[in-house]
N, C-alpha and C. Protein backbone atom coordinates (compact mmCIF):
# COMPACT_ATOMS: atom_id res chain seq x y z
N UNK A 1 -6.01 -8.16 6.52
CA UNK A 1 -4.75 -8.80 6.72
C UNK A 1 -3.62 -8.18 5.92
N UNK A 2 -3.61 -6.99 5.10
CA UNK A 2 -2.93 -6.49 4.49
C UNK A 2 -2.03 -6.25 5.42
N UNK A 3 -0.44 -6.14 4.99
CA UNK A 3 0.77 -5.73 5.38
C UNK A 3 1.21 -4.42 4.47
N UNK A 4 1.40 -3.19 4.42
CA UNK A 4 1.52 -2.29 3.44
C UNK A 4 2.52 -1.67 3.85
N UNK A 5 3.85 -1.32 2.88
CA UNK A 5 4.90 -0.49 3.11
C UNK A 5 4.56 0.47 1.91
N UNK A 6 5.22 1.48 2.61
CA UNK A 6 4.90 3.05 1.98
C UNK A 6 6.66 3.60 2.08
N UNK A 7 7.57 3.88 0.72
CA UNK A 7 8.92 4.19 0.34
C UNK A 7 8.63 5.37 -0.21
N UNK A 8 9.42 6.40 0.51
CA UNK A 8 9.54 7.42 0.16
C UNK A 8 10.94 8.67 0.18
N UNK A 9 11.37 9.28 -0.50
CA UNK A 9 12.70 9.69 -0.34
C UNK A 9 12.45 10.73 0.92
N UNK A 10 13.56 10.71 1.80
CA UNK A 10 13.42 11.43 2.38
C UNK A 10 13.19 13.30 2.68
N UNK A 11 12.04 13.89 3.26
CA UNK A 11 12.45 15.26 3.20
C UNK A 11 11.40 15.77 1.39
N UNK A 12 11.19 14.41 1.03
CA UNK A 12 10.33 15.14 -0.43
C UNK A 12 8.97 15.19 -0.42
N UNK A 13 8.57 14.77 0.99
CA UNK A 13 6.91 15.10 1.63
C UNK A 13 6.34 15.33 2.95
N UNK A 14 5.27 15.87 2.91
CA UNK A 14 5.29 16.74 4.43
C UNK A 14 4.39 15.80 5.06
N UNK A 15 4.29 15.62 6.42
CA UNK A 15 3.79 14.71 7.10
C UNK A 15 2.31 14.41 6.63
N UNK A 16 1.15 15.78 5.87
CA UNK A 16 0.48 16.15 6.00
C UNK A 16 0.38 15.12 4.52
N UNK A 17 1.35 14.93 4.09
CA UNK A 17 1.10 14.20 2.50
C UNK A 17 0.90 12.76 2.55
N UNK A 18 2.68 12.29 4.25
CA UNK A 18 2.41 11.05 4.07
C UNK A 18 1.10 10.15 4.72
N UNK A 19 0.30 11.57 5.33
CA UNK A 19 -1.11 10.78 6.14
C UNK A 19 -1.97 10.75 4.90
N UNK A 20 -1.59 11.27 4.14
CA UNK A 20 -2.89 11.67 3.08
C UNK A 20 -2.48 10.17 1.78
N UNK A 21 -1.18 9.86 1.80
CA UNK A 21 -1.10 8.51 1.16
C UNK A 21 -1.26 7.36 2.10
N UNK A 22 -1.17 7.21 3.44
CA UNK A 22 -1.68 6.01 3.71
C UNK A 22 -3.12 5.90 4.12
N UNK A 23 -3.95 7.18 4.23
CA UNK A 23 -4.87 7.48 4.11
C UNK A 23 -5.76 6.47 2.50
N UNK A 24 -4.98 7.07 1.11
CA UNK A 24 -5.47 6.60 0.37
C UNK A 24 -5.13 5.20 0.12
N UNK A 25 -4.11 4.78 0.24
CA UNK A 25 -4.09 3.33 0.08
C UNK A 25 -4.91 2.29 1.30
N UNK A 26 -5.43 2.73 2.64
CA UNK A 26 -6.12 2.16 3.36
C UNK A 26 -7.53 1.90 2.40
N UNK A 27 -8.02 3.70 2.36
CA UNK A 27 -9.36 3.56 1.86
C UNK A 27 -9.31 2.59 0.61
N UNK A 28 -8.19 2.64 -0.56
CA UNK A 28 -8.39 1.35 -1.37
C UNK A 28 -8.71 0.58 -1.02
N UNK A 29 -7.94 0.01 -0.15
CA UNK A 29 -8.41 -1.76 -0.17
C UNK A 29 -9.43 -1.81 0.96
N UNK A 30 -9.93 -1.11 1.55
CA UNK A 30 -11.26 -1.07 2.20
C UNK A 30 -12.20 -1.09 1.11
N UNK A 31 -12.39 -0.28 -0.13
CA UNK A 31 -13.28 0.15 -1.21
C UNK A 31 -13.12 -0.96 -2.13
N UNK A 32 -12.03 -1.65 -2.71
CA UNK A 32 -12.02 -2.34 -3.83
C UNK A 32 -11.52 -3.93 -3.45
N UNK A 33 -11.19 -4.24 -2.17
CA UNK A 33 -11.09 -5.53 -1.43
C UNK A 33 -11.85 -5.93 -0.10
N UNK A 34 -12.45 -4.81 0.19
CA UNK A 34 -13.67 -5.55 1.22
C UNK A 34 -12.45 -5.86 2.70
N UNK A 35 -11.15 -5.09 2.58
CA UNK A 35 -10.39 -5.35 3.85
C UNK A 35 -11.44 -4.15 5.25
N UNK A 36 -11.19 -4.85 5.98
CA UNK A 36 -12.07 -4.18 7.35
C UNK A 36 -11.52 -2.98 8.20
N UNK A 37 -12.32 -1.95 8.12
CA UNK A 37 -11.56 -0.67 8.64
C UNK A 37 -10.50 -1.19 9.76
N UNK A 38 -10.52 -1.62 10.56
CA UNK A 38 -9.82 -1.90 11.96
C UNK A 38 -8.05 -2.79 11.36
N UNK A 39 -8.43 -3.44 9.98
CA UNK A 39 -7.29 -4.22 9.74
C UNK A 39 -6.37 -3.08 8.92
N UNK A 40 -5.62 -2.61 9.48
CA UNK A 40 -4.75 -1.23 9.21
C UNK A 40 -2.90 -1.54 9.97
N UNK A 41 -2.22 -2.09 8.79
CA UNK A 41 -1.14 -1.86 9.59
C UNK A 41 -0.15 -2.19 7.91
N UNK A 42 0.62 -0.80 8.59
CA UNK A 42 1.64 0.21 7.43
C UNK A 42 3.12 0.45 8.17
N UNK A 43 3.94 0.41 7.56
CA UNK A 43 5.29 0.54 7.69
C UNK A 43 5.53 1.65 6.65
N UNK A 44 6.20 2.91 6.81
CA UNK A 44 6.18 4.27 6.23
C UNK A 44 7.56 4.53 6.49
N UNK A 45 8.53 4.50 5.66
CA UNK A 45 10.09 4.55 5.86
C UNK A 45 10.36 5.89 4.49
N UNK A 46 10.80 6.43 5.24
CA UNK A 46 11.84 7.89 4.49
C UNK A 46 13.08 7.81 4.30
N UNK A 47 13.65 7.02 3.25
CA UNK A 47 14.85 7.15 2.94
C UNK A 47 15.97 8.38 2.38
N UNK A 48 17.08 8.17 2.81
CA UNK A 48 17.86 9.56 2.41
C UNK A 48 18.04 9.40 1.22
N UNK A 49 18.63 10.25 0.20
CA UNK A 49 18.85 10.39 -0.65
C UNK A 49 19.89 9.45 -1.73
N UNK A 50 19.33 8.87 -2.75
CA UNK A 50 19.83 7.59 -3.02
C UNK A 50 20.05 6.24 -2.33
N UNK A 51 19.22 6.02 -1.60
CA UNK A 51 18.49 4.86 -0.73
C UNK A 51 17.45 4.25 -1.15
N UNK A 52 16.64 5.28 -1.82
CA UNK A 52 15.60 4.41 -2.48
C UNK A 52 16.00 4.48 -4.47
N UNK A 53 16.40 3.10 -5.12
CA UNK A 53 16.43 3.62 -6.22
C UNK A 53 15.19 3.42 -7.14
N UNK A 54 15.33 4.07 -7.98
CA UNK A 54 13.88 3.66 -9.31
C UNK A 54 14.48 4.54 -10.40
N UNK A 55 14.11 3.76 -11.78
CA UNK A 55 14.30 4.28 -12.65
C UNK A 55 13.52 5.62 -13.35
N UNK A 56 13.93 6.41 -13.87
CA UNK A 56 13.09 7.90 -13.74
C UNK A 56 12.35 7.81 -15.33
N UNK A 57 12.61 6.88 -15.93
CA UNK A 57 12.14 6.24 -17.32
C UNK A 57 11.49 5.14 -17.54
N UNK A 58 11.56 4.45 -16.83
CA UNK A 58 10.88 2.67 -16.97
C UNK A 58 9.55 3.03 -17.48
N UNK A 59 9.48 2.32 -18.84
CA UNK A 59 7.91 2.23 -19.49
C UNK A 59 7.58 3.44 -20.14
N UNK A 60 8.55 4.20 -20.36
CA UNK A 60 7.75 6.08 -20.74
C UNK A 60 7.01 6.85 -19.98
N UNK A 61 7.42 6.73 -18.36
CA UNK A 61 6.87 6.76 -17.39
C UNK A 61 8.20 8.19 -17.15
N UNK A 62 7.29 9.25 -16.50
CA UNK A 62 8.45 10.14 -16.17
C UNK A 62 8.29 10.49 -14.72
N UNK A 63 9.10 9.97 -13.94
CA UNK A 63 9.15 9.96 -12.93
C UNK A 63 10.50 10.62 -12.36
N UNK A 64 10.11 11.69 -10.91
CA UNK A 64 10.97 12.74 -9.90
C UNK A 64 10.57 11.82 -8.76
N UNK A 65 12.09 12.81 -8.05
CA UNK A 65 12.26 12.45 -6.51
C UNK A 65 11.20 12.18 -5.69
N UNK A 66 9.81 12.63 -6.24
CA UNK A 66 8.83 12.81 -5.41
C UNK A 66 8.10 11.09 -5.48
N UNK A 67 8.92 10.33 -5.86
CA UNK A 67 8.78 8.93 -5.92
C UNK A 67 7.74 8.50 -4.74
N UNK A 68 6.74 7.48 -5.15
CA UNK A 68 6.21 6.87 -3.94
C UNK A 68 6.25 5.18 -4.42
N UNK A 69 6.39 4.27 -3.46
CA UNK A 69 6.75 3.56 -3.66
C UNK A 69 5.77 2.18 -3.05
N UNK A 70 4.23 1.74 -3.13
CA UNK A 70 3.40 1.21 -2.01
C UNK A 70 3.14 -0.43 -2.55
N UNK A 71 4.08 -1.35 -1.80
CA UNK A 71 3.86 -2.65 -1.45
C UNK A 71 3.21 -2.86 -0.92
N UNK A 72 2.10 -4.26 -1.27
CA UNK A 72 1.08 -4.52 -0.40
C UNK A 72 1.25 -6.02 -0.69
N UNK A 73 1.12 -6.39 0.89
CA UNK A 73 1.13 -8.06 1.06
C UNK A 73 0.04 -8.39 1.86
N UNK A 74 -0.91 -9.25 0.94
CA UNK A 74 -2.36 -9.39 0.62
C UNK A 74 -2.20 -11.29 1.03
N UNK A 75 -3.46 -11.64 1.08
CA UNK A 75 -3.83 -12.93 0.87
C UNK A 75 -4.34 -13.02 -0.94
N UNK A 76 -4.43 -14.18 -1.06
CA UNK A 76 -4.39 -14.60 -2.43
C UNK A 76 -5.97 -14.24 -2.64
N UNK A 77 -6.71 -14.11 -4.05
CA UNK A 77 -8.07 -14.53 -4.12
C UNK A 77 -8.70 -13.28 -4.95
N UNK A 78 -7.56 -12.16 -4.92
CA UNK A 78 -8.02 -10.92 -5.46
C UNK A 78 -8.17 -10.96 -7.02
N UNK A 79 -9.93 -10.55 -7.60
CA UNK A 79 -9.25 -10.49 -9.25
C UNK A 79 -8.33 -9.81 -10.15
N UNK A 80 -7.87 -9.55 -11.34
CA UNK A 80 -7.20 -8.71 -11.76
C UNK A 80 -8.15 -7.34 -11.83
N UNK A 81 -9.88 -7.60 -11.83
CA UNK A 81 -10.24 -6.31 -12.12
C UNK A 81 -10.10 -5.61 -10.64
N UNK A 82 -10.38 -6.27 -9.56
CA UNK A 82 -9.83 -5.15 -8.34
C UNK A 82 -9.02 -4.75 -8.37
N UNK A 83 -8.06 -5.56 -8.61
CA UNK A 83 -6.47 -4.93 -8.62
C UNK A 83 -6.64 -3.64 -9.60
N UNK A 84 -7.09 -3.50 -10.42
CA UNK A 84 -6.73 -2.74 -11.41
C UNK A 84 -8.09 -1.08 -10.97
N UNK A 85 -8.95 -1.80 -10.00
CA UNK A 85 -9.82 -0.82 -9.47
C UNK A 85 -8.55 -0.13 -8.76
N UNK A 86 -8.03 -0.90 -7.84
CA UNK A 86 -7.12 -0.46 -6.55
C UNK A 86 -6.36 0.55 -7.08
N UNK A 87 -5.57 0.13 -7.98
CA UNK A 87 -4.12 1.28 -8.14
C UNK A 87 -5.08 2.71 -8.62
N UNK A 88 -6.16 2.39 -9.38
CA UNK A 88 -6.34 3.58 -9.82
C UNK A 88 -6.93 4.25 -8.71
N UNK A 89 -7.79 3.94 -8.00
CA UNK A 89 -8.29 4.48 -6.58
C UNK A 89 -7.06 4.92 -5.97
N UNK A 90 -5.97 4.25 -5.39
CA UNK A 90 -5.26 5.12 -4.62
C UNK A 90 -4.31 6.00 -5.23
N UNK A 91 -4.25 6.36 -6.45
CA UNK A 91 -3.48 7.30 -7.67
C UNK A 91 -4.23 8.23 -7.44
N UNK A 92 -5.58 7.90 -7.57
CA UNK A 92 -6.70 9.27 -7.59
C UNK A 92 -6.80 10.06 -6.23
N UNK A 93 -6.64 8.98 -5.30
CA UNK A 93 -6.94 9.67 -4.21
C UNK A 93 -5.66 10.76 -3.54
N UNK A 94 -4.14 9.81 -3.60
CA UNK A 94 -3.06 10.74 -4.00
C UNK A 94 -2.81 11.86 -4.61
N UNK A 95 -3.19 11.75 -5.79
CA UNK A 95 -3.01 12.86 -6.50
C UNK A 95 -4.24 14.30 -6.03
N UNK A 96 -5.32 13.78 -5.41
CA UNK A 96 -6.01 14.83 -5.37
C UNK A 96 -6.49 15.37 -3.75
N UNK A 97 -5.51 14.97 -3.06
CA UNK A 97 -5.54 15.38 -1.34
C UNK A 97 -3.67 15.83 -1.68
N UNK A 98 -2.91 15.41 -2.53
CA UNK A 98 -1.42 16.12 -2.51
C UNK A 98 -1.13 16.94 -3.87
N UNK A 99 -0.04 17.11 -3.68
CA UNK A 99 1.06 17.90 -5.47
C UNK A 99 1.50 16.26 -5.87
N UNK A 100 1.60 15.36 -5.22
CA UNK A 100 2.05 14.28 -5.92
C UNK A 100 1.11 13.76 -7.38
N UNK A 101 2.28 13.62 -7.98
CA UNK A 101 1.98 13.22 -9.70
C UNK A 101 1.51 11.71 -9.81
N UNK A 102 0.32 11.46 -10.88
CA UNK A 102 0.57 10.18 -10.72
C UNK A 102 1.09 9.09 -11.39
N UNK A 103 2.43 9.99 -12.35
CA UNK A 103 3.62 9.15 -12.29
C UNK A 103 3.99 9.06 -11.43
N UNK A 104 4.57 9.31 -10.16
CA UNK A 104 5.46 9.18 -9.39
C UNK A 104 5.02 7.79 -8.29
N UNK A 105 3.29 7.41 -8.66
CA UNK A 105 2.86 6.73 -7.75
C UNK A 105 3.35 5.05 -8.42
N UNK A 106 4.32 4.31 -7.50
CA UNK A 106 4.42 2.73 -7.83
C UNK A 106 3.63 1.96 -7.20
N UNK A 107 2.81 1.03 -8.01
CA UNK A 107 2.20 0.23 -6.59
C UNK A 107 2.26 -1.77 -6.73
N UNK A 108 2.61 -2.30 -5.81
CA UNK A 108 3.43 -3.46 -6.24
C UNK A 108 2.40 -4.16 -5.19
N UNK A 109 1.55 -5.33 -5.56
CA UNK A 109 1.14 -6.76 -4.75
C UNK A 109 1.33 -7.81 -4.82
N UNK A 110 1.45 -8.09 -3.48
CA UNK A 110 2.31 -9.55 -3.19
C UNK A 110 1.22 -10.19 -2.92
N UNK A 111 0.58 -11.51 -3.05
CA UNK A 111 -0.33 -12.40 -2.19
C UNK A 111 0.30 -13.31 -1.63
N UNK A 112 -0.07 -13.63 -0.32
CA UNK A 112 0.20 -15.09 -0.16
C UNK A 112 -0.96 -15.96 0.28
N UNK A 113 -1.04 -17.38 1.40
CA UNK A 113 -1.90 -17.63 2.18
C UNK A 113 -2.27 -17.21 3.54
N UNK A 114 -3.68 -17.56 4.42
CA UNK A 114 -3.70 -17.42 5.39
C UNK A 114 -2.60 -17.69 6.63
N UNK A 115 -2.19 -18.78 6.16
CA UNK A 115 -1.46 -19.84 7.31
C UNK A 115 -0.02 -18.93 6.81
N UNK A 116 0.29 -17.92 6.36
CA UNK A 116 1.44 -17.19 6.71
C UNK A 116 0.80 -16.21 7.54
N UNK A 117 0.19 -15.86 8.13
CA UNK A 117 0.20 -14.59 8.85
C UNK A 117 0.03 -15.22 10.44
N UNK A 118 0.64 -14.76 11.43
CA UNK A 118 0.26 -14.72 13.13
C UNK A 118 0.34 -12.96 13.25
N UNK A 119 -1.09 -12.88 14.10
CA UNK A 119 -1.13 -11.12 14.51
C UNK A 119 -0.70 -11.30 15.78
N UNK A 120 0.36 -12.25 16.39
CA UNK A 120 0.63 -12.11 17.98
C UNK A 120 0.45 -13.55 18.39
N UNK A 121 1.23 -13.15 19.49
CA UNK A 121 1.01 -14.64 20.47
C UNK A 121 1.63 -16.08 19.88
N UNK A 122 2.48 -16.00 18.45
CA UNK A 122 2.94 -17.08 18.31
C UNK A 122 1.27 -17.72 17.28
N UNK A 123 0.70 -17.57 17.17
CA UNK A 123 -0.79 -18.40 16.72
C UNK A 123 -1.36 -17.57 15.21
N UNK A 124 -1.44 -18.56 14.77
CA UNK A 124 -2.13 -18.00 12.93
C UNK A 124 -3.40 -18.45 13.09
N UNK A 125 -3.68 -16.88 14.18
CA UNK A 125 -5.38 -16.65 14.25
C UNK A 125 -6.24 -17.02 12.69
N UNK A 126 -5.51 -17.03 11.57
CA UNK A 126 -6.25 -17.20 10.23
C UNK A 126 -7.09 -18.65 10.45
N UNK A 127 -6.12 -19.62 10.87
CA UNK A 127 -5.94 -20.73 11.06
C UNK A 127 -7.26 -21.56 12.28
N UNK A 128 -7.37 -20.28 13.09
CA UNK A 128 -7.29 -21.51 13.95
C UNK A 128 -8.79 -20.25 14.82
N UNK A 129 -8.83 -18.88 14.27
CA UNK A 129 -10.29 -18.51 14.58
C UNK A 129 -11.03 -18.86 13.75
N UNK A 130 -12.48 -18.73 14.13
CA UNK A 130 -13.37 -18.70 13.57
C UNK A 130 -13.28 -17.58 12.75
N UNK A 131 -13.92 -17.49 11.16
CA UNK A 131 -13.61 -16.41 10.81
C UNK A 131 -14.64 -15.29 10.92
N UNK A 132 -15.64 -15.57 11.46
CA UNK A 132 -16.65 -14.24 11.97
C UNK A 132 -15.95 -13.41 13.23
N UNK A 133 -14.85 -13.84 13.57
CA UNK A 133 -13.77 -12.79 14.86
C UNK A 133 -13.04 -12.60 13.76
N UNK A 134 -12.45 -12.11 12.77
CA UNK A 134 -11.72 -11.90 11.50
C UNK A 134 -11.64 -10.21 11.71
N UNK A 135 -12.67 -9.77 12.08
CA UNK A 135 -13.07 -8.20 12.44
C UNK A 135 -11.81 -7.65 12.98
């Protein structure tokens, strides 16, 4: 049920990079949340230049243009130790299929409940399938 946006400046990665980051943030939460190969859906926006801002210092963190930026809107229930499996899994996996640094990698989760999500039709299948069709 993940919702995942992927922010990136425009023109500072090659297509070949941005398959290779939603690549790794899928396989995360397949590996460290038990989400189901088939439940895959990403929003990947390239902003122009000064469109996306971030601070190039926050935390002693040294961060370039080569900014990545990956929101994930989750259902609630996750521990802090997955979470903390997750970022490092998709840092690792980033950093070592691209040139991306893994300062440059941000990664931000949202949870909410079931009964916010409808995949279509007006109906919060969460709600109202059985959850062995969840697949």
């Amino acid at each position: 049920m993940p919702l995942i946006r992927i922010d990136v400046i425009e023109g500072r990665h090659s297509s070949a990079d941005i398959a290779a980051i939603s690549a790794a943030v899928h396989s995360g939460l397949a590996e460290c949340f038990s989400v189901p190969a088939r439940d895959r859906f990403q929003v990947i926006t390239e902003h122009p230049a000064g469109r996306l801002i971030y601070d190039p210092g926050y935390l002693d963190i040294d961060r370039t243009d080569a900014f990545v930026l990956v929101n994930v809107l989750f259902g609630t229930g996750r521990s802090d130790e997955q979470k903390k499996a997750f970022y490092a899994h998709v840092v690792r996996a980033i950093t070592q299929q691209t040139r991306i640094r893994a300062q440059d990698v941000m990664i931000a989760l949202a949870e909410n409940t079931r009964a916010d999500w409808s995949f279509g039709n007006g109906v919060a299948q969460y709600l109202t399938l059985p959850r062995e069709e969840w697949k």
